[in-house]
Protein backbone atom coordinates (compact mmCIF):
# COMPACT_ATOMS: atom_id res chain seq x y z
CA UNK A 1 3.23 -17.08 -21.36
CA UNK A 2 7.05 -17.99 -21.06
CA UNK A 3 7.75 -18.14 -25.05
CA UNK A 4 5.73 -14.78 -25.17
CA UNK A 5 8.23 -12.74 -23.48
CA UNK A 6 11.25 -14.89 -23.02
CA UNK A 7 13.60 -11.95 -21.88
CA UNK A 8 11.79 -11.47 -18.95
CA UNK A 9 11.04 -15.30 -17.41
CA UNK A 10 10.38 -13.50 -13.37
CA UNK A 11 7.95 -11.16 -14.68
CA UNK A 12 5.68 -14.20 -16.74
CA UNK A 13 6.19 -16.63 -13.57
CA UNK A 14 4.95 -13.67 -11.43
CA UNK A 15 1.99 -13.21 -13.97
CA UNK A 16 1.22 -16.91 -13.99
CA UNK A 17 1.55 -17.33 -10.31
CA UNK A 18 -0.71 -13.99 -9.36
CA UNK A 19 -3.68 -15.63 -12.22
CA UNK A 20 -3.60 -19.18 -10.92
CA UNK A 21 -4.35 -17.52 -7.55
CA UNK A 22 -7.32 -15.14 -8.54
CA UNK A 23 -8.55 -18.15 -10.52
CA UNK A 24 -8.90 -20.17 -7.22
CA UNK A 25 -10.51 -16.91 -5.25
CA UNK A 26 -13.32 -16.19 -7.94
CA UNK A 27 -13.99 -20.18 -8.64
CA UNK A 28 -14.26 -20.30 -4.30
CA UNK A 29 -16.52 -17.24 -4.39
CA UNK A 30 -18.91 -18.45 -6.97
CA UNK A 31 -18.78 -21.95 -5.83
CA UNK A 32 -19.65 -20.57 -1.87
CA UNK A 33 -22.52 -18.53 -3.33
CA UNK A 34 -23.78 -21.15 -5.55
CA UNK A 35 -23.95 -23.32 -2.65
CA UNK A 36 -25.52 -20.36 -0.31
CA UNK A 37 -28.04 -19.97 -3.17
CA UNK A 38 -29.18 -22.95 -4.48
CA UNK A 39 -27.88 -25.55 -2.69
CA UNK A 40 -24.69 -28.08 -2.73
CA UNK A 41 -26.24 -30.52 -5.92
CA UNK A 42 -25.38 -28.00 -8.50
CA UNK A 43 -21.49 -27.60 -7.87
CA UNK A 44 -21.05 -30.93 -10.13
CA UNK A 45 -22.65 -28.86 -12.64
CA UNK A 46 -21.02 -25.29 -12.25
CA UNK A 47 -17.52 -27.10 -12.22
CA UNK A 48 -18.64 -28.92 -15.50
CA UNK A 49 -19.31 -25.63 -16.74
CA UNK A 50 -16.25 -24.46 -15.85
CA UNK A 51 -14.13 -26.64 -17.74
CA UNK A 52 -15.94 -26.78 -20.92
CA UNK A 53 -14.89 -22.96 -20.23
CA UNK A 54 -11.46 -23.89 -19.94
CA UNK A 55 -11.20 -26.07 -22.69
CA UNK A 56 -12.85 -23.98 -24.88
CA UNK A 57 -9.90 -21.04 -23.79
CA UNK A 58 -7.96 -23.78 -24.62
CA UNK A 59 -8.67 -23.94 -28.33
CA UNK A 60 -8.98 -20.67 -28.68
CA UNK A 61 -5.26 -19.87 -27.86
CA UNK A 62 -4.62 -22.72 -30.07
CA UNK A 63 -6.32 -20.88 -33.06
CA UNK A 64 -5.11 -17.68 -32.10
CA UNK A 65 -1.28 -18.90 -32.01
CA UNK A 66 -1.45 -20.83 -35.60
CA UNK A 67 -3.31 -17.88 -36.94
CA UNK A 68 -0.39 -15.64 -35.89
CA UNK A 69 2.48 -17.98 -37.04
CA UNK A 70 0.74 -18.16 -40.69
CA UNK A 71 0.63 -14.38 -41.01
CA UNK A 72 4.28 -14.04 -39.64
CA UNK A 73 5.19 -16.79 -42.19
CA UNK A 74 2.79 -14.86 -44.89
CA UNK A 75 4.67 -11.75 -44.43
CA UNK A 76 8.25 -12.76 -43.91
């Protein structure tokens, strides 16, 4: 996030700071209603889930990144 805008370093640590947190409050919400709802067993399962999600975000930033340095070195 910091080499996207490096000009402005407070507003991507604010950015980063303010996601990490509503990435804990919607993982606690679904993990309290998952356990409300089915039961305690399948948290193993939903937090497996959730980082095959991550890692999959992962690559896809990956992809998106070298994609955009070979069209910036395509069209320079």
């Amino acid at each position: 996030m910091i080499s996207s805008a490096p000009e402005s370093l407070e507003f991507a640590n604010s950015l980063a700071t303010s996601f990490g947190n509503l990435g804990v409050r919607v993982g606690t919400t679904i993990g309290g209603w998952i356990i409300v709802t089915e039961g305690v067993e399948y948290i193993p399962w939903i937090g497996l889930a959730f980082g095959l999600l991550a890692f999959l975000m992962m690559i896809l930033k990956m992809v998106v990144e070298k994609r955009s340095q070979v069209l910036s070195i395509c069209q320079s």
